[in-house]
C-alpha atoms as a PDB file:
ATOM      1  CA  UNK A   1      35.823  81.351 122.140  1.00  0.00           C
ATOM      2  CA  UNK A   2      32.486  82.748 121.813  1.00  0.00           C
ATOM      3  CA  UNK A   3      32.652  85.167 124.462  1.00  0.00           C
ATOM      4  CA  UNK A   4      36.757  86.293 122.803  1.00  0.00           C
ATOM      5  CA  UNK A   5      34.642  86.621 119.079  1.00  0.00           C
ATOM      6  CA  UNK A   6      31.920  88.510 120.640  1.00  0.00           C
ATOM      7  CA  UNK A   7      34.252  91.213 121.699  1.00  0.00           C
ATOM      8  CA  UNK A   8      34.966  92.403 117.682  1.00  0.00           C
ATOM      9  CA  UNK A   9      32.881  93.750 114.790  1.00  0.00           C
ATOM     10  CA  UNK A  10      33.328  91.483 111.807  1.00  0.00           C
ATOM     11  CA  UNK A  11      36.223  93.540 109.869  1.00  0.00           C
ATOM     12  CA  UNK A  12      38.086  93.360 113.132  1.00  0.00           C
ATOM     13  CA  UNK A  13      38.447  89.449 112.950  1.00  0.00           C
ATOM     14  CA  UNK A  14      38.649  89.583 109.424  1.00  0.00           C
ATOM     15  CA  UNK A  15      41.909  92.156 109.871  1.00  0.00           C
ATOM     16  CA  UNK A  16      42.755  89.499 112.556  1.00  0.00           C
ATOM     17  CA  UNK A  17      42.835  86.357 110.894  1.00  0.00           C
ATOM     18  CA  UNK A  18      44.453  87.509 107.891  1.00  0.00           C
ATOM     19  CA  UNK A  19      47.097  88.841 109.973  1.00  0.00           C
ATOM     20  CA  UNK A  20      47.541  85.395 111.522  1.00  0.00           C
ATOM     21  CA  UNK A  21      47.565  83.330 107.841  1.00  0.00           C
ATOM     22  CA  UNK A  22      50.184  86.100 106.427  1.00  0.00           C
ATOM     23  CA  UNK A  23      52.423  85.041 109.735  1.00  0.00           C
ATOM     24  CA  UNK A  24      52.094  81.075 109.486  1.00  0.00           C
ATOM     25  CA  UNK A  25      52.823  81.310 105.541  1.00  0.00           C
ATOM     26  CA  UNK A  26      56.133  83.594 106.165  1.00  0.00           C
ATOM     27  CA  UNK A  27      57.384  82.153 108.801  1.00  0.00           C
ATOM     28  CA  UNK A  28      57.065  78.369 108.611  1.00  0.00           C
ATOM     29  CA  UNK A  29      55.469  78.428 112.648  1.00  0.00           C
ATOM     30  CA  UNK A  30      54.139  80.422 114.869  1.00  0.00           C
ATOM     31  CA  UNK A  31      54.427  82.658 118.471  1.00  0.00           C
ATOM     32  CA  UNK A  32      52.365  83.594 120.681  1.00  0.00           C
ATOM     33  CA  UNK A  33      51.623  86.999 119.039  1.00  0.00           C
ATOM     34  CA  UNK A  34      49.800  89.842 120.661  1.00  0.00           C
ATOM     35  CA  UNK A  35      47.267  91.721 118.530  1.00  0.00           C
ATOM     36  CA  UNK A  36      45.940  95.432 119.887  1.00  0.00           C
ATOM     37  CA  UNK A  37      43.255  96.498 118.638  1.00  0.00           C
ATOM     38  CA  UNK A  38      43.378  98.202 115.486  1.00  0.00           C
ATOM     39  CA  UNK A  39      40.464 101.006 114.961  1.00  0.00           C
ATOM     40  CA  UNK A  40      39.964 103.505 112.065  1.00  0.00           C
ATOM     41  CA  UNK A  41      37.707 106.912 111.323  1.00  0.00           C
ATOM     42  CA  UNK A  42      34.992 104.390 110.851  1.00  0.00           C
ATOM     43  CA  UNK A  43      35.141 101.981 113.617  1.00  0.00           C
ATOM     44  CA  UNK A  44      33.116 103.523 116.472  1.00  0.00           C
ATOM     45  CA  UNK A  45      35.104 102.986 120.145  1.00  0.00           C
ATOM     46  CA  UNK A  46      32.103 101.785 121.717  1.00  0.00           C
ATOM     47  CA  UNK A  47      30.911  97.814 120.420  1.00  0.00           C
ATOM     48  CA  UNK A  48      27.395  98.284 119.382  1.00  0.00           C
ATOM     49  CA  UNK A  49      26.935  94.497 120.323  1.00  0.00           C
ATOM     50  CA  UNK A  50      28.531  94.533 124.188  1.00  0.00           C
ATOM     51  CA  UNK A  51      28.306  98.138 124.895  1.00  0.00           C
ATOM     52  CA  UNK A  52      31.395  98.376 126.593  1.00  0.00           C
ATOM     53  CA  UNK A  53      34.411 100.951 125.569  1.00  0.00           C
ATOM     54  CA  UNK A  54      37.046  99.125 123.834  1.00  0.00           C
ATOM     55  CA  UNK A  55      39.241 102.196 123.557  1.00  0.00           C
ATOM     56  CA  UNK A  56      39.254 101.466 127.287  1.00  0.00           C
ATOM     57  CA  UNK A  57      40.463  97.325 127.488  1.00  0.00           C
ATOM     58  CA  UNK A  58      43.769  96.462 127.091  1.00  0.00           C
ATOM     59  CA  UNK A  59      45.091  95.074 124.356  1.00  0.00           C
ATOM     60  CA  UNK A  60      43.666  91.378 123.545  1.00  0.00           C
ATOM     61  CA  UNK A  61      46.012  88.063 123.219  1.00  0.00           C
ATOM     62  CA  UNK A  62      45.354  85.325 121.148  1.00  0.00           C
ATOM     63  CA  UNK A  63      47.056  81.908 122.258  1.00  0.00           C
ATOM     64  CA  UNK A  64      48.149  81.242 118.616  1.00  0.00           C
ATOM     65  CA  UNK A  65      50.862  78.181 118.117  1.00  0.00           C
ATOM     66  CA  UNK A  66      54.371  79.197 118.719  1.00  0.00           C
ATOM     67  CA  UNK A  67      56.302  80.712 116.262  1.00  0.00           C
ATOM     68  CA  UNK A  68      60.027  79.140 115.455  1.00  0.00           C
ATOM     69  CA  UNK A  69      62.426  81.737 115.046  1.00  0.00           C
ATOM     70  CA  UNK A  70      65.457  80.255 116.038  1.00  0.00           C
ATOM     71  CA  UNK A  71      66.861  78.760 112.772  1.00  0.00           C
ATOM     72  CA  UNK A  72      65.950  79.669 109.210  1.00  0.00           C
ATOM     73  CA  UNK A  73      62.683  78.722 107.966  1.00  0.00           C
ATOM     74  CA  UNK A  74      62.171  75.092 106.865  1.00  0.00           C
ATOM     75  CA  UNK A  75      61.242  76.319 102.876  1.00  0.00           C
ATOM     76  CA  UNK A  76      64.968  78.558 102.865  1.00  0.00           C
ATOM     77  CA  UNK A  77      66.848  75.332 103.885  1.00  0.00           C
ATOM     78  CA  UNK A  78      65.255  73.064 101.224  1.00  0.00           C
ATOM     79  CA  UNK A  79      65.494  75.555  98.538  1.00  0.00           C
ATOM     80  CA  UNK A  80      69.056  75.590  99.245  1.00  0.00           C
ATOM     81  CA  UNK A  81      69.794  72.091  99.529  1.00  0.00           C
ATOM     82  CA  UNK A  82      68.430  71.982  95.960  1.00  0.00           C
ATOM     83  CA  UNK A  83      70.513  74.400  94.962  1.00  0.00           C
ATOM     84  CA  UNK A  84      73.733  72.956  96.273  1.00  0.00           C
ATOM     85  CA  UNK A  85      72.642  69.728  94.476  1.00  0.00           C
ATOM     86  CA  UNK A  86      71.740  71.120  90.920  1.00  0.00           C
ATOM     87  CA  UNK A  87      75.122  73.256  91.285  1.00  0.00           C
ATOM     88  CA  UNK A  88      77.445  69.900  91.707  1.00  0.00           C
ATOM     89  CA  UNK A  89      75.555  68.154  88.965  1.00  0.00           C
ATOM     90  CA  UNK A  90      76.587  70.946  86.852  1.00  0.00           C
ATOM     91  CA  UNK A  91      79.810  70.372  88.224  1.00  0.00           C
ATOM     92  CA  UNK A  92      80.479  66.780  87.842  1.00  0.00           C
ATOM     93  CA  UNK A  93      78.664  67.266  84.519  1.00  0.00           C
ATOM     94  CA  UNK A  94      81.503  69.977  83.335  1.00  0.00           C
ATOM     95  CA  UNK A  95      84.525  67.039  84.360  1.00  0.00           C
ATOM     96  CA  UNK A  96      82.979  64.518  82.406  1.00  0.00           C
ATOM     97  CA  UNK A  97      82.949  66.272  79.078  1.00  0.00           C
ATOM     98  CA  UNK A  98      86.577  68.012  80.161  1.00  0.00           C
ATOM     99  CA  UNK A  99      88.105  64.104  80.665  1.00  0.00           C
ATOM    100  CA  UNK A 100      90.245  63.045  77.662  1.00  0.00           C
ATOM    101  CA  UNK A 101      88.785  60.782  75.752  1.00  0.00           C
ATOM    102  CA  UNK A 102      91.918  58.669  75.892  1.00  0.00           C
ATOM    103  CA  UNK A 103      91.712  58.512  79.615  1.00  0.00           C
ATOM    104  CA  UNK A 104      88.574  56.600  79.441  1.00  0.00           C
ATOM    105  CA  UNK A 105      90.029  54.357  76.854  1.00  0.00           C
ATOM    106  CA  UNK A 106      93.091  53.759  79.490  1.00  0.00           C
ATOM    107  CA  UNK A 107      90.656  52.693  82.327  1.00  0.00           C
ATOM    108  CA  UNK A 108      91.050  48.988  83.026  1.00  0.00           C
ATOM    109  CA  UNK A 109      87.714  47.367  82.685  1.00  0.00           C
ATOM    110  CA  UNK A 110      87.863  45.214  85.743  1.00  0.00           C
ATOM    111  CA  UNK A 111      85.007  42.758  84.250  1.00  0.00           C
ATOM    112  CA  UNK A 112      87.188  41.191  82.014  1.00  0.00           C
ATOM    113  CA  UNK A 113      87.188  37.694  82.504  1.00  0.00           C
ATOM    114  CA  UNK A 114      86.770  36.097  79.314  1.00  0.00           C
ATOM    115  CA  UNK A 115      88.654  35.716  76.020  1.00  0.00           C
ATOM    116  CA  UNK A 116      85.403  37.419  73.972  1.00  0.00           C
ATOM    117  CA  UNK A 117      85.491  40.392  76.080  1.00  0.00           C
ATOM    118  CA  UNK A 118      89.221  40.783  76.310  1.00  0.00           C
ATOM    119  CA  UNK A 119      88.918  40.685  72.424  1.00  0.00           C
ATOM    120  CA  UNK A 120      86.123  43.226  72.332  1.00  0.00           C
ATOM    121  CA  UNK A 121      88.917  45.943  74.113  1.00  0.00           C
ATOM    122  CA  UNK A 122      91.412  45.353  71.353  1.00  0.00           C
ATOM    123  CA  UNK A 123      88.785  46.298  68.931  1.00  0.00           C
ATOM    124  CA  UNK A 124      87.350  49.242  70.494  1.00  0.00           C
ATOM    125  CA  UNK A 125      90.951  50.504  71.139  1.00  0.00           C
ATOM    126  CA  UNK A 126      91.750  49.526  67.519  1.00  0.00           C
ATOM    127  CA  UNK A 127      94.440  47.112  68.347  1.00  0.00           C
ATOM    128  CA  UNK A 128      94.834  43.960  65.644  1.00  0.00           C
ATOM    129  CA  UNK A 129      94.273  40.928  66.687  1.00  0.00           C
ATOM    130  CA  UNK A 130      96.689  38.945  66.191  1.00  0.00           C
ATOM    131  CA  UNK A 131      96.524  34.742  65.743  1.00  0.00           C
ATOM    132  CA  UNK A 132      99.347  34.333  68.507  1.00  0.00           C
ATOM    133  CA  UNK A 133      96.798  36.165  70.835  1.00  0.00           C
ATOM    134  CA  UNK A 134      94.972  32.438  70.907  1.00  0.00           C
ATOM    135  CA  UNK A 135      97.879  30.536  70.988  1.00  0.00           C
ATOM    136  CA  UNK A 136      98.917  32.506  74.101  1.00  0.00           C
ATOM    137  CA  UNK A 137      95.121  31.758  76.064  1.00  0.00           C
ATOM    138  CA  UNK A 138      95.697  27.947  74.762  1.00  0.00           C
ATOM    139  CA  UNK A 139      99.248  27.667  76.302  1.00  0.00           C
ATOM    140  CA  UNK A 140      97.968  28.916  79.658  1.00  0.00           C
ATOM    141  CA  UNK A 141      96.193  26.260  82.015  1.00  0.00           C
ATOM    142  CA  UNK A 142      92.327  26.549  82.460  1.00  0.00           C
ATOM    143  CA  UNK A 143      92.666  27.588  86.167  1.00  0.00           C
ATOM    144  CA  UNK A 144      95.218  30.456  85.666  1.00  0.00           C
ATOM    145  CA  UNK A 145      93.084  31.752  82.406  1.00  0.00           C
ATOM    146  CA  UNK A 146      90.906  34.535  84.054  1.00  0.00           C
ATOM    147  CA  UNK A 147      93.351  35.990  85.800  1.00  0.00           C
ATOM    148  CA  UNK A 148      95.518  35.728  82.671  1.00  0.00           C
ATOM    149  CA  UNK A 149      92.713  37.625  80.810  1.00  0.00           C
ATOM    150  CA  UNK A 150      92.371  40.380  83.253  1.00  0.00           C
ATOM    151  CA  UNK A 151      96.427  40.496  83.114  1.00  0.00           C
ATOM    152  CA  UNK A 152      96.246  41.475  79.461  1.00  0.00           C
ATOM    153  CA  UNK A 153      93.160  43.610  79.692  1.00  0.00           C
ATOM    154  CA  UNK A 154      95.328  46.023  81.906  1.00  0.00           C
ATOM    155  CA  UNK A 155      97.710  45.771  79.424  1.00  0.00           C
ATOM    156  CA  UNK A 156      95.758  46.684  76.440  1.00  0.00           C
ATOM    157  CA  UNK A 157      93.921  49.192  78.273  1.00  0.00           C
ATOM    158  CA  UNK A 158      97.161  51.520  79.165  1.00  0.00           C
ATOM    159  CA  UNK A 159      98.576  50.240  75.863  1.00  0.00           C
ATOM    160  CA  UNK A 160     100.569  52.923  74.054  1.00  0.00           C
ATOM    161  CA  UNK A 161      98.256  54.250  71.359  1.00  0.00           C
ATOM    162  CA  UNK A 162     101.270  53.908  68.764  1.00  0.00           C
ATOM    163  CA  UNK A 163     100.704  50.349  69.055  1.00  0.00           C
ATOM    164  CA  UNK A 164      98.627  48.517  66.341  1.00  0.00           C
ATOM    165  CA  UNK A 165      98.535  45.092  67.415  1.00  0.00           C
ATOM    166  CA  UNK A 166      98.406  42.500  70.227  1.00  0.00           C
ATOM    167  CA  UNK A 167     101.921  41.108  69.145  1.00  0.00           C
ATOM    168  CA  UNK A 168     104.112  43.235  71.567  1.00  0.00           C
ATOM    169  CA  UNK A 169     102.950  41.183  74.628  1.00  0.00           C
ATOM    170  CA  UNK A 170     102.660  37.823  72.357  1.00  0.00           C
ATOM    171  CA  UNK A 171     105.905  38.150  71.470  1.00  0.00           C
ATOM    172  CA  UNK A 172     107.482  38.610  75.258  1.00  0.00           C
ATOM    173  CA  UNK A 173     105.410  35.493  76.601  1.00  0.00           C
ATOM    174  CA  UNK A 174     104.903  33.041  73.507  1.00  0.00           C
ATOM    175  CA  UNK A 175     107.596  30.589  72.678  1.00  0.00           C
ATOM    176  CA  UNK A 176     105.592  27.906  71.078  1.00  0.00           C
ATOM    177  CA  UNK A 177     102.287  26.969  71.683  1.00  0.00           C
ATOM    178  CA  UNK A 178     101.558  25.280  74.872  1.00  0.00           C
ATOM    179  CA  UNK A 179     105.450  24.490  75.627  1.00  0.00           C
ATOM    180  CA  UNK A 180     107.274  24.939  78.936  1.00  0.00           C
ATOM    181  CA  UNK A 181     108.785  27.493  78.593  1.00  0.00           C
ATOM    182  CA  UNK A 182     105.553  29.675  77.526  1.00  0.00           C
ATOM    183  CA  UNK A 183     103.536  27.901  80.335  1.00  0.00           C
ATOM    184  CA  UNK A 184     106.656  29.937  82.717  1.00  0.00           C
ATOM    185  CA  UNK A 185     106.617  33.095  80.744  1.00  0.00           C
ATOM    186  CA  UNK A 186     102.974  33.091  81.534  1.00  0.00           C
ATOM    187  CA  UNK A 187     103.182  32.339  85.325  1.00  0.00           C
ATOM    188  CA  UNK A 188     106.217  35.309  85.994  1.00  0.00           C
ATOM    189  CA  UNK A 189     103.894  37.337  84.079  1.00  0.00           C
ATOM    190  CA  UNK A 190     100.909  36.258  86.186  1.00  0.00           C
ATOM    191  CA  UNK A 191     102.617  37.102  88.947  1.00  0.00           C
ATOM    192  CA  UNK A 192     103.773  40.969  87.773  1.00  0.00           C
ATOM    193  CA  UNK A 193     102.402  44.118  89.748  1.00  0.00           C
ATOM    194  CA  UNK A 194      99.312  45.739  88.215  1.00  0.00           C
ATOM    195  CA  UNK A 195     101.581  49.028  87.890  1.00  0.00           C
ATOM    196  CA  UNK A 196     104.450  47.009  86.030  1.00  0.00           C
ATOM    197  CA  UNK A 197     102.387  46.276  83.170  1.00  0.00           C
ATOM    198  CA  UNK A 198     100.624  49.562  83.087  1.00  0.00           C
ATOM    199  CA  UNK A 199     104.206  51.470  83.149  1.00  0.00           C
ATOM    200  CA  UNK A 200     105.594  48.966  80.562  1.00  0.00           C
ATOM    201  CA  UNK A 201     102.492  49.558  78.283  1.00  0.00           C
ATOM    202  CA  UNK A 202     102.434  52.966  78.420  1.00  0.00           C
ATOM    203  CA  UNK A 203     106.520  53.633  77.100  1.00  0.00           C
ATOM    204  CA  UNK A 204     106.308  55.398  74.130  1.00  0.00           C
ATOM    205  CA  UNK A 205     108.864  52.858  72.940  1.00  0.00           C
ATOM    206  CA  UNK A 206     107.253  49.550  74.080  1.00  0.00           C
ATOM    207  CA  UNK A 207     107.978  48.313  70.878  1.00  0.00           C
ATOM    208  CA  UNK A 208     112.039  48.281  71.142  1.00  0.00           C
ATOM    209  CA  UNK A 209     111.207  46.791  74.877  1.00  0.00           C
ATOM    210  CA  UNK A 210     109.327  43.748  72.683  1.00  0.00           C
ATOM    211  CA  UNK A 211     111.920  43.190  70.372  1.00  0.00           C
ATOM    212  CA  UNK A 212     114.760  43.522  73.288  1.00  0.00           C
ATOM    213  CA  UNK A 213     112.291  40.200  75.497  1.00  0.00           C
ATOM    214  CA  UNK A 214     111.401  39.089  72.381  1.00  0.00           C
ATOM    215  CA  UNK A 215     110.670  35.085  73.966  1.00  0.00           C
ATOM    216  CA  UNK A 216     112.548  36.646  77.454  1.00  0.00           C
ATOM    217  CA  UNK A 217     109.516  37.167  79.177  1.00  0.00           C
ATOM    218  CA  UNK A 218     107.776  40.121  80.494  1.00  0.00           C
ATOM    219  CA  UNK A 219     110.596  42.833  81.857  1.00  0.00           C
ATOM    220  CA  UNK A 220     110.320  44.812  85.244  1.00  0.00           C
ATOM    221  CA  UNK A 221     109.323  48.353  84.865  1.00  0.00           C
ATOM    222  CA  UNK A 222     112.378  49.250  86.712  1.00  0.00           C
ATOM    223  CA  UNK A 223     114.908  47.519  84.260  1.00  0.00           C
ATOM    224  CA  UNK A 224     112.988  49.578  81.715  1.00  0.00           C
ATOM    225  CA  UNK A 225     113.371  52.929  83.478  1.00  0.00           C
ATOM    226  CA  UNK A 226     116.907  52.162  84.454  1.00  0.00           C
ATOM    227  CA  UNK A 227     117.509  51.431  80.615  1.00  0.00           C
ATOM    228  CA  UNK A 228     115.629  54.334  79.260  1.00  0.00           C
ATOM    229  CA  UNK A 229     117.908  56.874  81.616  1.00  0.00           C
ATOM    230  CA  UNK A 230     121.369  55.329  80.441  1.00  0.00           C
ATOM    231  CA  UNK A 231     123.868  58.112  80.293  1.00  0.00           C
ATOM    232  CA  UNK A 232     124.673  56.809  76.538  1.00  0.00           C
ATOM    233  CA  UNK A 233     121.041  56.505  75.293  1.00  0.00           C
ATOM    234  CA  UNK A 234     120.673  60.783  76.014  1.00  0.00           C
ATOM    235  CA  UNK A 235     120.842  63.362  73.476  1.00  0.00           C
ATOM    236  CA  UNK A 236     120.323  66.792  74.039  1.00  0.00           C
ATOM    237  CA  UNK A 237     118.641  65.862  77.430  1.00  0.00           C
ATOM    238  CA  UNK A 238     116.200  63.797  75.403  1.00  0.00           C
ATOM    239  CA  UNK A 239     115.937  59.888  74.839  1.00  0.00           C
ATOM    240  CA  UNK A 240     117.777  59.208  71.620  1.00  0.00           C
ATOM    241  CA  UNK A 241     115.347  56.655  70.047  1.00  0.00           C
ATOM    242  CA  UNK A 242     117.952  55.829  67.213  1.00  0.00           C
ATOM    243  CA  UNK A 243     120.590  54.461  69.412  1.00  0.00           C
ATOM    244  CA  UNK A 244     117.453  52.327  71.444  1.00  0.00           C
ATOM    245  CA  UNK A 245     116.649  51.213  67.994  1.00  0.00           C
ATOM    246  CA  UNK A 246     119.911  49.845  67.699  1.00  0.00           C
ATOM    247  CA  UNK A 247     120.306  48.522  70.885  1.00  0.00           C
ATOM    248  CA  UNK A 248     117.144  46.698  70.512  1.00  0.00           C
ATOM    249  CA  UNK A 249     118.295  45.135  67.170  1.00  0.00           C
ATOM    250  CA  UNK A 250     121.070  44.143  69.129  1.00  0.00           C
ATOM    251  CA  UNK A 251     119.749  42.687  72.258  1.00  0.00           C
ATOM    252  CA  UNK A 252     117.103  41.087  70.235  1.00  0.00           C
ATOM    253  CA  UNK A 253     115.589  38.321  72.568  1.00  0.00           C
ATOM    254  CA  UNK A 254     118.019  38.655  75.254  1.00  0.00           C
ATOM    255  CA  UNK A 255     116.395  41.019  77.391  1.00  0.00           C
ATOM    256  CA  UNK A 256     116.751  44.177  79.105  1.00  0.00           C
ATOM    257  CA  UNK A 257     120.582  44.826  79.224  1.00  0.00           C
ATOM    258  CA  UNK A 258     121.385  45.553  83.091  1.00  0.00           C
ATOM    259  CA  UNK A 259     124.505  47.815  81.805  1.00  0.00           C
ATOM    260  CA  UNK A 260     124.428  49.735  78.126  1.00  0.00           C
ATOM    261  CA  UNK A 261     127.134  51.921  77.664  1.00  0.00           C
ATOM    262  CA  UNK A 262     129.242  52.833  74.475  1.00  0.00           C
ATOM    263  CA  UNK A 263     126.885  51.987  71.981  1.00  0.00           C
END
């Protein structure tokens, strides 16, 4: 090394070891780079401290580390990995404040598990509570009541937002306090598909479908749809609400009607 350094003036190796910082910042690594000698005006050719002709030697190599040029450098990749991620949180920030507000309201809350917190839905989705509510958790036995509650928290979650208060499910599945018959209301309904009760809550006429199982029990969502389509309930290709109305007045408590026609 002392023999290599010997060889150059000072502004040489100064010109030299810049040359080899610049690299190693740019580039991330290094090569094995070959430096000839670089002279000006000013530089004489001959070394006033070996004497010999350097306009004469070839040029001089420097075993510097290797240089990695096969990929892109290290600081590119990072700086677009950050990128990329800033640019999806921007992203997923821009859906958020584009969802619905009702859509959040309509997400089940799958921690329901108590009467307190199944309570605390109907408030925040301004649904009346109604006293039957109560009498409906007291009719149900103690080892079927959390399920029950997460039951009716799907239901009042996808609940129709024309729908004021709890007593359009009360009414389907209460027929006196603690009796039989509410005890199997509450068991079929227990025992309902997930996407039943969210189709039945969400009809824009859940309330005629109340009155029509008023004490009947929870209906299928398919009894519902098959109703709802009757040839005789259309107007205008449109449902014709005032006929349901009356059909719902008339099947009061008998439940969903397999065949409606001429009404």
């Amino acid at each position: 090394m002392f023999i290599l350094i010997s060889l150059f003036n000072e502004e040489d190796l100064q010109i030299m070891f810049r040359t080899y910082h610049k690299l190693m910042q740019t580039t991330g690594g290094t090569n094995f780079v070959e430096l000839p000698l670089v002279t000006d005006s000013s530089t004489p050719s001959r070394s006033r401290y070996s004497g010999r002709d350097l306009s004469r030697q070839e040029p001089i190599e420097l075993n510097l580390p290797p240089i990695d040029t096969s990929g892109p450098y290290p600081e590119v990749a990072l700086l677009k990995r950050k990128v990329s991620q800033i640019a999806g949180s921007v992203v997923d920030e821009k859906l958020k404040r584009r969802r619905p507000e009702h859509e959040n309201g309509h997400q089940h809350n799958s921690s329901i598990n108590t009467l307190e917190q199944l309570k605390a839905l109907c408030r925040k989705r301004n649904i009346i509570i109604k006293p039957t509510l109560d009498k409906l958790i007291h009719s149900c036995p103690n080892e079927s009541q959390m399920q029950l509650f997460s039951k009716l928290g799907i239901y009042f979650s996808h609940l129709n937002d024309a729908v004021k208060n709890t007593g359009t499910i009360t009414s389907m599945l209460l027929c006196g306090e603690g009796t039989q018959k509410t005890k199997r209301q509450i068991n079929r309904f227990l025992s309902t598909d997930d996407c039943d009760i969210k189709a039945v809550a969400l009809s824009p006429v859940v309330k005629s479908i109340s009155s029509i199982c008023h004490g009947y029990g929870f209906p299928k969502a398919r009894d519902v749809d098959a109703l709802l389509k009757l040839p005789s309930l259309q107007k205008d290709g449109q449902l014709d609400r005032k006929r349901l109305s009356s059909i719902s007045s008339a099947n009061h408590g008998k439940g969903v009607p397999k065949i409606v026609e001429n009404y």
